[in-house]
C-alpha atoms as a PDB file:
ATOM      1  CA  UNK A   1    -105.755  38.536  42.182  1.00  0.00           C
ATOM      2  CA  UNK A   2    -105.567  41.613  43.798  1.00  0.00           C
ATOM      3  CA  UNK A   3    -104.170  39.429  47.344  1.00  0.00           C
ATOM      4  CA  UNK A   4    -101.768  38.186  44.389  1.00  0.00           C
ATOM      5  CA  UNK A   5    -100.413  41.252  43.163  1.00  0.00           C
ATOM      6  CA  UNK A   6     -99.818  42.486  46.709  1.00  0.00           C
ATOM      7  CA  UNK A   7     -97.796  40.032  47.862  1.00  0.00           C
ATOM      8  CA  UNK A   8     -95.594  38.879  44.501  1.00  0.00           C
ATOM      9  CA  UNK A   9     -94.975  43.418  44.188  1.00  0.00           C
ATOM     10  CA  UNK A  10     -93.026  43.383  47.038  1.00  0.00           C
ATOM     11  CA  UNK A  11     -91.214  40.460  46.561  1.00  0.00           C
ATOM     12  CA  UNK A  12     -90.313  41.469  43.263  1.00  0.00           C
ATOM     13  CA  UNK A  13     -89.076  45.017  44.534  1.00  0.00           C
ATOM     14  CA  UNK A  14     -87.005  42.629  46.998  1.00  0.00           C
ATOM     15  CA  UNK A  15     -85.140  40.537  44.579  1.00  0.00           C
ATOM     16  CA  UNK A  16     -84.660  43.142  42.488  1.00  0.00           C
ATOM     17  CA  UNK A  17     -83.061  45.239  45.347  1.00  0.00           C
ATOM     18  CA  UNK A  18     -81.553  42.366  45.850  1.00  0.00           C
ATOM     19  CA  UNK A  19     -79.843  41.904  42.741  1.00  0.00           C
ATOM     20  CA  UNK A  20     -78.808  45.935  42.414  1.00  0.00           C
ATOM     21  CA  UNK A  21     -77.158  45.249  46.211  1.00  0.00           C
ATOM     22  CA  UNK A  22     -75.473  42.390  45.254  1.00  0.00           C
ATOM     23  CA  UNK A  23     -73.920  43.864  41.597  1.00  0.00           C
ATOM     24  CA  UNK A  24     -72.963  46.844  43.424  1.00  0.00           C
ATOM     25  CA  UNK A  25     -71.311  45.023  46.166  1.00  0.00           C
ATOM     26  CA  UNK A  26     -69.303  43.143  44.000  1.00  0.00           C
ATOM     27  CA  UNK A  27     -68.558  45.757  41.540  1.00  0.00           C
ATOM     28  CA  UNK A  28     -67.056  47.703  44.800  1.00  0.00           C
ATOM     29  CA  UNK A  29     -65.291  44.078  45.048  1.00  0.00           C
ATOM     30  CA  UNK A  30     -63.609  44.182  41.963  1.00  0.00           C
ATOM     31  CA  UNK A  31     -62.442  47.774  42.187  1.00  0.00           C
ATOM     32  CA  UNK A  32     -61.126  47.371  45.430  1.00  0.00           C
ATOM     33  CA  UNK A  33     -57.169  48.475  45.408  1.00  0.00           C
ATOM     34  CA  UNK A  34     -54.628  45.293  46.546  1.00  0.00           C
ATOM     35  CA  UNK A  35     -53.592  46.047  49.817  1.00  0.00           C
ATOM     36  CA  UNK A  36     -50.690  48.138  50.330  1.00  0.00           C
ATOM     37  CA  UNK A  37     -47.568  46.038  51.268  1.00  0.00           C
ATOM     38  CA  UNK A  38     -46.494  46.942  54.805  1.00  0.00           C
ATOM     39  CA  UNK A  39     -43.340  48.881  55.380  1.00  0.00           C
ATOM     40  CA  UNK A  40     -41.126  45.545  56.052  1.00  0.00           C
ATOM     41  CA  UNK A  41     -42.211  44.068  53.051  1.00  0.00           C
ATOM     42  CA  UNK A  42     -41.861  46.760  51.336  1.00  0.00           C
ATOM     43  CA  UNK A  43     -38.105  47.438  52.255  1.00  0.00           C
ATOM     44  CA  UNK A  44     -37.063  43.665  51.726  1.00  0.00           C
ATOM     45  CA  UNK A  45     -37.914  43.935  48.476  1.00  0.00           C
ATOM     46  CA  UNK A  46     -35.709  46.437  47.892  1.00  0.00           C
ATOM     47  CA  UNK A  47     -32.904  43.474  48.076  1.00  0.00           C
ATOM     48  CA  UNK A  48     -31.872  41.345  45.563  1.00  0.00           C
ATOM     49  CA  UNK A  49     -30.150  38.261  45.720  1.00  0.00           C
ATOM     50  CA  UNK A  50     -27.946  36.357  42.984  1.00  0.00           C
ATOM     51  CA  UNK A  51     -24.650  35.280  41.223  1.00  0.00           C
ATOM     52  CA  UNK A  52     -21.702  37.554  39.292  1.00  0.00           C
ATOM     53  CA  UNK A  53     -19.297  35.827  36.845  1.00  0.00           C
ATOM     54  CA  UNK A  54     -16.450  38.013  35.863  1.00  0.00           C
ATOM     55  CA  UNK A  55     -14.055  37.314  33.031  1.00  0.00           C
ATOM     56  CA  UNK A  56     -10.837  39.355  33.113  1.00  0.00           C
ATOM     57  CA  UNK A  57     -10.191  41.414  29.872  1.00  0.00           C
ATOM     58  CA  UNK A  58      -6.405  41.401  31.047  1.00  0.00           C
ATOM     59  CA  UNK A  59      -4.785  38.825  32.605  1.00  0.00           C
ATOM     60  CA  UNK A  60      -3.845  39.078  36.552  1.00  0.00           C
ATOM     61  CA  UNK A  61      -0.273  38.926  35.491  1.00  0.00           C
ATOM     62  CA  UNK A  62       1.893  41.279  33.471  1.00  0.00           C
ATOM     63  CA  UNK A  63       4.084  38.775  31.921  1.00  0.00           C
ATOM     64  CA  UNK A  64       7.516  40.484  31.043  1.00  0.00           C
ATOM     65  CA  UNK A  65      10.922  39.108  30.731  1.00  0.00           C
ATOM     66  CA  UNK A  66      13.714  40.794  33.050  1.00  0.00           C
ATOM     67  CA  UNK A  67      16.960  40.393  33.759  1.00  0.00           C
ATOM     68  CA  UNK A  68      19.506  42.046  36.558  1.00  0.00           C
ATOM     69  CA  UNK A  69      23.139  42.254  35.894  1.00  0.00           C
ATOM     70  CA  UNK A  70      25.388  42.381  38.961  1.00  0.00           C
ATOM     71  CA  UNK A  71      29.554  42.193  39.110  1.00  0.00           C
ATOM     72  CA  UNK A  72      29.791  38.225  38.027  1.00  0.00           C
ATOM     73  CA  UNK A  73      26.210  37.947  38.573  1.00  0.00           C
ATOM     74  CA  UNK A  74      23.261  37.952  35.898  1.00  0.00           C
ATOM     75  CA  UNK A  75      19.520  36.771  36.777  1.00  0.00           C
ATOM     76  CA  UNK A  76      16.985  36.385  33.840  1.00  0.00           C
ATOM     77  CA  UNK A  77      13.643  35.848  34.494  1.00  0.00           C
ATOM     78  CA  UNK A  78      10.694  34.527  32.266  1.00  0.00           C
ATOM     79  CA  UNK A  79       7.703  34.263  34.244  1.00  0.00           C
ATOM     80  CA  UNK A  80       4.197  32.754  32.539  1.00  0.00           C
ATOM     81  CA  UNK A  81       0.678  33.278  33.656  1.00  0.00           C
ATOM     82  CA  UNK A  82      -1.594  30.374  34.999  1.00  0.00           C
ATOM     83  CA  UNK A  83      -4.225  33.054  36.498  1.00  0.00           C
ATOM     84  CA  UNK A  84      -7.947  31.323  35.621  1.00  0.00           C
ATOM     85  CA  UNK A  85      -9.076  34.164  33.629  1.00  0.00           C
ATOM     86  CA  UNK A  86     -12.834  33.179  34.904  1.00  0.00           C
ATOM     87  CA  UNK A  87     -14.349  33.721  38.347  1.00  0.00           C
ATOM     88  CA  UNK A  88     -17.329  34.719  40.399  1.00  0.00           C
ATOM     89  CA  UNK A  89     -19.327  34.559  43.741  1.00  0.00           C
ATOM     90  CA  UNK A  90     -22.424  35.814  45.458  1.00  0.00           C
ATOM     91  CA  UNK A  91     -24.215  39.306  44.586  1.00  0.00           C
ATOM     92  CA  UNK A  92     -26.257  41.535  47.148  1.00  0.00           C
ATOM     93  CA  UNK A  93     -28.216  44.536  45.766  1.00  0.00           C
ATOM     94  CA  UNK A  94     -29.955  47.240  47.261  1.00  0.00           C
ATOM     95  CA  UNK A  95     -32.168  49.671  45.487  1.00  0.00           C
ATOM     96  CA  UNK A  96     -32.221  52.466  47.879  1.00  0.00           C
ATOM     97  CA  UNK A  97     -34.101  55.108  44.975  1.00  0.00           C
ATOM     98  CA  UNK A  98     -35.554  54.201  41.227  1.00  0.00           C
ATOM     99  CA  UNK A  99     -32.232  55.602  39.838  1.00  0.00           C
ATOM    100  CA  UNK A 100     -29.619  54.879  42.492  1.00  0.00           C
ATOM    101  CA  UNK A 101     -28.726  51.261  43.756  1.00  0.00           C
ATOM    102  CA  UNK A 102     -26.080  49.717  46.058  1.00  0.00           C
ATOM    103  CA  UNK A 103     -24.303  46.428  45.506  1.00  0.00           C
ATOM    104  CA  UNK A 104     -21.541  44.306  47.387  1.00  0.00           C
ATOM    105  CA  UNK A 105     -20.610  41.241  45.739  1.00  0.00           C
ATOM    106  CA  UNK A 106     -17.645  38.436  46.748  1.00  0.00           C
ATOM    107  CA  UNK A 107     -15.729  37.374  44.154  1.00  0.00           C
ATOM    108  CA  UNK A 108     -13.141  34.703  43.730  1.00  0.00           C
ATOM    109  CA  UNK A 109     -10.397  34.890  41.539  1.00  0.00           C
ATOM    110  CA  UNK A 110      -7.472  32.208  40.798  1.00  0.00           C
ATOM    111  CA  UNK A 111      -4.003  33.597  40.279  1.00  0.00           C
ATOM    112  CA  UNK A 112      -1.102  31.708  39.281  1.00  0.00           C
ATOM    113  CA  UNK A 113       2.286  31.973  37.362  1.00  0.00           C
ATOM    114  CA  UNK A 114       5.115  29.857  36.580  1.00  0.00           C
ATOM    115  CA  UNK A 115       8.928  31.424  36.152  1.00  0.00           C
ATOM    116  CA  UNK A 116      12.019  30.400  34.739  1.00  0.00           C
ATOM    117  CA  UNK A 117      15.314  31.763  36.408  1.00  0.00           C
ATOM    118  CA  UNK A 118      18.263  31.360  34.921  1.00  0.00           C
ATOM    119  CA  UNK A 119      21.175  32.679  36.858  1.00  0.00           C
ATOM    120  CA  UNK A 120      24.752  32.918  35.602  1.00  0.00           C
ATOM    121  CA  UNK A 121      27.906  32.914  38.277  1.00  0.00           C
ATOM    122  CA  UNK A 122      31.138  34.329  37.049  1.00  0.00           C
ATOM    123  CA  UNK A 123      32.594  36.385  33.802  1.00  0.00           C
ATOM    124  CA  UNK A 124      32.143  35.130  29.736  1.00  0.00           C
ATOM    125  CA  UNK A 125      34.885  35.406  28.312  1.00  0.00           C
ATOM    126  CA  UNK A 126      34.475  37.090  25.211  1.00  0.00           C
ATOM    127  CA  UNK A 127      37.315  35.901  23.063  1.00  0.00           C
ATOM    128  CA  UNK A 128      35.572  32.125  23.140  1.00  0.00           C
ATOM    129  CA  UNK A 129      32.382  31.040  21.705  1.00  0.00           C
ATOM    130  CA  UNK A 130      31.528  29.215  24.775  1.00  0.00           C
ATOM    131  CA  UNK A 131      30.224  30.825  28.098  1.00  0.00           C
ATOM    132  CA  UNK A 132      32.358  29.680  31.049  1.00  0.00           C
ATOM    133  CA  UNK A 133      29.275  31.091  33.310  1.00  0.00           C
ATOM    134  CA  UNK A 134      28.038  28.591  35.680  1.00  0.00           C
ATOM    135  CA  UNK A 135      24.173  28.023  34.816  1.00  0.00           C
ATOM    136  CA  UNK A 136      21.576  27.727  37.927  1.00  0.00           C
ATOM    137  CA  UNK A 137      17.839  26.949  36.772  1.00  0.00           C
ATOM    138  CA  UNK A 138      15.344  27.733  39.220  1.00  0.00           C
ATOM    139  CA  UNK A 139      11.697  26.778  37.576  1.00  0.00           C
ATOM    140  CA  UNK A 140       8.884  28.314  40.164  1.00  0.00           C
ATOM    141  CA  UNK A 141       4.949  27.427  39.971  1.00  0.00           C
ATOM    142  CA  UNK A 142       2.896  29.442  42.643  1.00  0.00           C
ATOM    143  CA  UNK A 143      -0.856  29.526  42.800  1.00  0.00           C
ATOM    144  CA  UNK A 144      -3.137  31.734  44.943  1.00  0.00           C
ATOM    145  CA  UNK A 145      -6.531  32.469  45.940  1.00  0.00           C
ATOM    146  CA  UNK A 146      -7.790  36.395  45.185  1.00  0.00           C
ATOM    147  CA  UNK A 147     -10.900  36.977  47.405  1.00  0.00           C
ATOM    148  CA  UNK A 148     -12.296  40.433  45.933  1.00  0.00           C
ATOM    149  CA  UNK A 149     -15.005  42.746  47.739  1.00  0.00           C
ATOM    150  CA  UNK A 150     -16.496  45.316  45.929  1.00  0.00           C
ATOM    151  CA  UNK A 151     -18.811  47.934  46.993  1.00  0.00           C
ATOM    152  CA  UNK A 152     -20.122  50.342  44.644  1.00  0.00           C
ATOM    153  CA  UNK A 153     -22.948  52.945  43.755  1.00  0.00           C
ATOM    154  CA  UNK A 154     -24.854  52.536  41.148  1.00  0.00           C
ATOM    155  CA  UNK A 155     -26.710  55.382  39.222  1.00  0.00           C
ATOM    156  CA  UNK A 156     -29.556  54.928  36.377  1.00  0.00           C
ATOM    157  CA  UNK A 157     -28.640  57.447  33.262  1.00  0.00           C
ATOM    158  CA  UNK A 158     -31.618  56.172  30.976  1.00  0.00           C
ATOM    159  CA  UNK A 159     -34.716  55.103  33.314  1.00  0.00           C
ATOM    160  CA  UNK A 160     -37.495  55.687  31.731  1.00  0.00           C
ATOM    161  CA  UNK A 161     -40.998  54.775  34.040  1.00  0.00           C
ATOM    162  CA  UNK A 162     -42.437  50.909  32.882  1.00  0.00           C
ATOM    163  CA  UNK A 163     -39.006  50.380  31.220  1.00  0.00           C
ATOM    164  CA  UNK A 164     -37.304  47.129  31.452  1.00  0.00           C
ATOM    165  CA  UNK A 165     -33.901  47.863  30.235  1.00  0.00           C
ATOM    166  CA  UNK A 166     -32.014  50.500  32.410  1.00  0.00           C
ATOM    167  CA  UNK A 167     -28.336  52.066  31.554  1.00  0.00           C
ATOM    168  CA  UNK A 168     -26.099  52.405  34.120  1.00  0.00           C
ATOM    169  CA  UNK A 169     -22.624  53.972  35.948  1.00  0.00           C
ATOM    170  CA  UNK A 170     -21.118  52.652  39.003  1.00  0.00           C
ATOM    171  CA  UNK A 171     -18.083  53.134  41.434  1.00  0.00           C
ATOM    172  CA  UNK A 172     -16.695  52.294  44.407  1.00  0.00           C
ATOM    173  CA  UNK A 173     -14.362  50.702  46.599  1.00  0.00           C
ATOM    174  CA  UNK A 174     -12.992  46.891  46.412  1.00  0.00           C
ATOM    175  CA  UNK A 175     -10.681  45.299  48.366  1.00  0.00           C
ATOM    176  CA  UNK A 176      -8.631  41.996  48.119  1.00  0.00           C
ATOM    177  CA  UNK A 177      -7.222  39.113  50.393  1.00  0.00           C
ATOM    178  CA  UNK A 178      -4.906  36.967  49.226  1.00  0.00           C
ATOM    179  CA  UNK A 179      -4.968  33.301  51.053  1.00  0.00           C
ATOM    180  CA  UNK A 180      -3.930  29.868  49.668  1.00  0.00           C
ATOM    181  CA  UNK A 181      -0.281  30.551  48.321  1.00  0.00           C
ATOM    182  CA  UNK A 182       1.449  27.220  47.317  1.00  0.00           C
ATOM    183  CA  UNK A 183       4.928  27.387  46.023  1.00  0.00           C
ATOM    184  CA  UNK A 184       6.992  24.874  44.370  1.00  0.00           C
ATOM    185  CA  UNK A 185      10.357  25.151  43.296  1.00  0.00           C
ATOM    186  CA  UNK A 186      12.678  23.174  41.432  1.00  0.00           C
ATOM    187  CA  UNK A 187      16.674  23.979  41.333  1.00  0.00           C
ATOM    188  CA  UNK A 188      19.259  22.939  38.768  1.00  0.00           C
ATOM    189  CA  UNK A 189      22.679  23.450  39.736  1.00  0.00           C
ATOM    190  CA  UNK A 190      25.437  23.982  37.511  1.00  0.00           C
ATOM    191  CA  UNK A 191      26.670  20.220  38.395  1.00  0.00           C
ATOM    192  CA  UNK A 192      23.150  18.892  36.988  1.00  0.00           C
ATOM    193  CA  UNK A 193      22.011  17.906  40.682  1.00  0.00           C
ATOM    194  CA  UNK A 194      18.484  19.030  41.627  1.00  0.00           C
ATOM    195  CA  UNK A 195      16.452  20.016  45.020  1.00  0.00           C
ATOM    196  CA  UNK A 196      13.153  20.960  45.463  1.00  0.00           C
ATOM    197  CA  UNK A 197      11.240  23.175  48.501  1.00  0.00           C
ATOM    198  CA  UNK A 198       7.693  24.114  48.728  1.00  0.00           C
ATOM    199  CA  UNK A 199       8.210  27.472  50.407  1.00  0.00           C
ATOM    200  CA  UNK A 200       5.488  29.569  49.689  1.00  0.00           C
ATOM    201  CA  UNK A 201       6.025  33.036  47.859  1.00  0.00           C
ATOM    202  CA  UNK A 202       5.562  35.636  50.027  1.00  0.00           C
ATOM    203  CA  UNK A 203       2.919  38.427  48.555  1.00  0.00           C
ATOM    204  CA  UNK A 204       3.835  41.616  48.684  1.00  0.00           C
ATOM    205  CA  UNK A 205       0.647  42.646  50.524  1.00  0.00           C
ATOM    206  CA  UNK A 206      -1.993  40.484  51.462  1.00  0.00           C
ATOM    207  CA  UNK A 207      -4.767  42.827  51.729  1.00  0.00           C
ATOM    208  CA  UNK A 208      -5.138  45.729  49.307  1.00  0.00           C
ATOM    209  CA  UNK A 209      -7.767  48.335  48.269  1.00  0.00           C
ATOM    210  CA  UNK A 210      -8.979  49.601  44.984  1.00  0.00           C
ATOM    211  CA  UNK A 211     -10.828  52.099  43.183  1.00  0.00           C
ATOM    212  CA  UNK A 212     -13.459  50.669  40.542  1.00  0.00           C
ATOM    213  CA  UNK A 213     -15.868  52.281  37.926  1.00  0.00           C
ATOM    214  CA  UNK A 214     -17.759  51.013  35.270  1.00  0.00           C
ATOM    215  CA  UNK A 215     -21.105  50.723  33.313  1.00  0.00           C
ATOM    216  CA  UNK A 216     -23.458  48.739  32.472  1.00  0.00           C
ATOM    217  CA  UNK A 217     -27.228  47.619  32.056  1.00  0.00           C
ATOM    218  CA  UNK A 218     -29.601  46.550  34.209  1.00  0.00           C
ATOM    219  CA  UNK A 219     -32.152  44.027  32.011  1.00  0.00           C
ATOM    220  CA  UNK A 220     -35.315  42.443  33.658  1.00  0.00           C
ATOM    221  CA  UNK A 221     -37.985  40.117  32.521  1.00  0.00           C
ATOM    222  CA  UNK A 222     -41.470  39.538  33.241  1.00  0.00           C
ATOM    223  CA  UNK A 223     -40.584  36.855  36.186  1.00  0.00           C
ATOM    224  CA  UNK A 224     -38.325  39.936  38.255  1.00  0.00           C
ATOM    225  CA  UNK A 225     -35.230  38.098  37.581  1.00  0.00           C
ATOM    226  CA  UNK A 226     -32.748  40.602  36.714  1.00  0.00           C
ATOM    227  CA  UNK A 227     -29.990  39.961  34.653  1.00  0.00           C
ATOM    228  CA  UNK A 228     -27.061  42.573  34.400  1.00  0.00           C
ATOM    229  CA  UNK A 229     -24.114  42.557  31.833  1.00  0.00           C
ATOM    230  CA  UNK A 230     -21.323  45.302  32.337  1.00  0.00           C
ATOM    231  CA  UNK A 231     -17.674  46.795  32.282  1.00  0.00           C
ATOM    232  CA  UNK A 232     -15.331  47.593  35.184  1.00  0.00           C
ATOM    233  CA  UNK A 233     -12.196  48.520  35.048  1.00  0.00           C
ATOM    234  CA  UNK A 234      -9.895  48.142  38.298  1.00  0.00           C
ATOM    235  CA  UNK A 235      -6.984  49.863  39.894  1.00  0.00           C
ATOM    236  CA  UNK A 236      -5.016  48.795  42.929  1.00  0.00           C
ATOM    237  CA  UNK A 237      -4.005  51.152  45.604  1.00  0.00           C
ATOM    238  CA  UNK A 238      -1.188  48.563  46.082  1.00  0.00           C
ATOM    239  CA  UNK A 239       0.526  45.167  44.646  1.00  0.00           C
ATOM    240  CA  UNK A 240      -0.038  41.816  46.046  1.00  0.00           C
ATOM    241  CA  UNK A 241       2.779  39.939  44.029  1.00  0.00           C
ATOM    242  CA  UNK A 242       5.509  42.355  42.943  1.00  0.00           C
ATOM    243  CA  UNK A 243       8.779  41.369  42.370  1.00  0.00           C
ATOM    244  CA  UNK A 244      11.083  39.948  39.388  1.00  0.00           C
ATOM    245  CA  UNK A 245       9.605  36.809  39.109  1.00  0.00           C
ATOM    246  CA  UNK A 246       6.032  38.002  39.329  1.00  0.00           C
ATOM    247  CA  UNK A 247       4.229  41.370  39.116  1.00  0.00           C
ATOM    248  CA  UNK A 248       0.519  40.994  39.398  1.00  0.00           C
ATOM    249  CA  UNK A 249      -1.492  43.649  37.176  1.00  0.00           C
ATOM    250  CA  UNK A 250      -2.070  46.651  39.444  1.00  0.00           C
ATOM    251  CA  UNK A 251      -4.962  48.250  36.464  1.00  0.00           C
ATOM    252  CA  UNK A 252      -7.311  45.281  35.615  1.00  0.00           C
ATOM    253  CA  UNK A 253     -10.502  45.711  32.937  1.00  0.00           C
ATOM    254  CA  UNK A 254     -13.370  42.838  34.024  1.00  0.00           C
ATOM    255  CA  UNK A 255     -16.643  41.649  31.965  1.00  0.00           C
ATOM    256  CA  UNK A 256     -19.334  40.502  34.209  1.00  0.00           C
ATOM    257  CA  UNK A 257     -22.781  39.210  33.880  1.00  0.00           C
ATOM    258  CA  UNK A 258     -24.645  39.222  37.128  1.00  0.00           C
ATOM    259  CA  UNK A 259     -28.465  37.118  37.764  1.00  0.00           C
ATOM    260  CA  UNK A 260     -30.351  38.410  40.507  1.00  0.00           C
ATOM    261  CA  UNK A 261     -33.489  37.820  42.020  1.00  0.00           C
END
């Protein structure tokens, strides 16, 4: 017995220090921070990548009659949008602070217009009821492709730590290329005969800047995907289309809705 209780005491003192060794190992286990991400992973996800749809509050073209009056010569033009009033591309953000974030996105825009010219050769004369003018009808359809960069900075007003909705101001710089024109035109002269051309209209200036600002906020869910509704309004340094049969809008007011992951 006494053999007995020498040999089973310190095997019971081992498997008890055993056990305490093996709880406190794994206690130390579960407490154990994650590991720290290293400083490349740590900067790349600072990007996000994703999609921006933009709906135009105003329409790319200020429709307006107009008419010129010359010495036995009177234009009057009726132009009519055909702009897609829809559009959207690829988003980039950065998020160089919690509060402040950088974004370049490339958006595509389709602007169009049709215009009725009617032009009137010689003098009315006023004692008839008829108009002894000769009539010229010129109908015009022109489509074109706006490519739109925008880079702006983006600053959190209400960012509250653990907060998943975020309110936002931005502004920046965009700028615009113009590429795909196509022109058609149809003449009627004043004997009824008709010609057409596909010249294409020639922009005013293909490449333009702008000045943007807007607001917004910046909504994300338990996955990371980040989705981000907001206003910006628009206005162009220069015009791209400006003339009497088309003057596109040089101050333009967008909706967008960007996803980003």
């Amino acid at each position: 017995m006494d053999w007995a209780r020498f040999v089973m005491r310190p095997a019971g003192i081992a498997i008890l220090g055993g056990a305490v060794l093996g709880a406190a190992v794994f206690a130390q286990e579960q407490e154990a921070p994650a590991p720290e991400p290293t400083e490349g992973q740590s900067f790349l996800r600072r990007f996000s990548f994703g999609l921006r749809i933009s709906a135009m509050g105003l329409d790319l073209l200020e429709k307006k009659k107009t008419t010129l009056s010359y010495t036995a010569l009177e234009y009057d033009y009726s132009p009519e949008s055909k702009s897609a009033r829809v559009g959207g591309g690829p988003a980039l953000e950065f998020r160089a602070t919690r509060k402040v974030f950088f974004s370049v996105d490339l958006l595509y825009r389709r602007f169009g217009y049709k215009t009725n010219t009617d032009i009137y050769a010689g003098v009315d004369d006023a004692n008839t009821s008829t108009d002894e003018r000769k009539k010229t009808t010129v109908l015009e359809k022109t489509r074109a492709d706006f490519w739109d960069v925008p880079i702006l900075a983006r600053y959190s007003v209400f960012n509250p730590p653990g907060e998943r909705k975020k309110a936002f101001v931005n502004a920046g710089f965009v700028l615009r290329r113009v590429k795909g024109i196509h022109t058609a035109t149809e003449t009627t002269n004043p004997d009824s005969t008709t010609c057409c051309t596909e010249t294409p209209a020639t922009p005013s200036h293909r490449s333009v800047g702008g000045v943007v600002a807007g607001a917004g906020l910046r909504l994300v869910d338990d996955f990371g995907i980040k989705v981000i509704p907001e206003i910006r309004y628009t206005r162009w340094l220069a015009d791209t289309f400006s003339g009497p049969t088309a003057q596109a809008r040089k101050g333009e007011l967008q909706i967008l809705v960007g996803i980003t992951f």
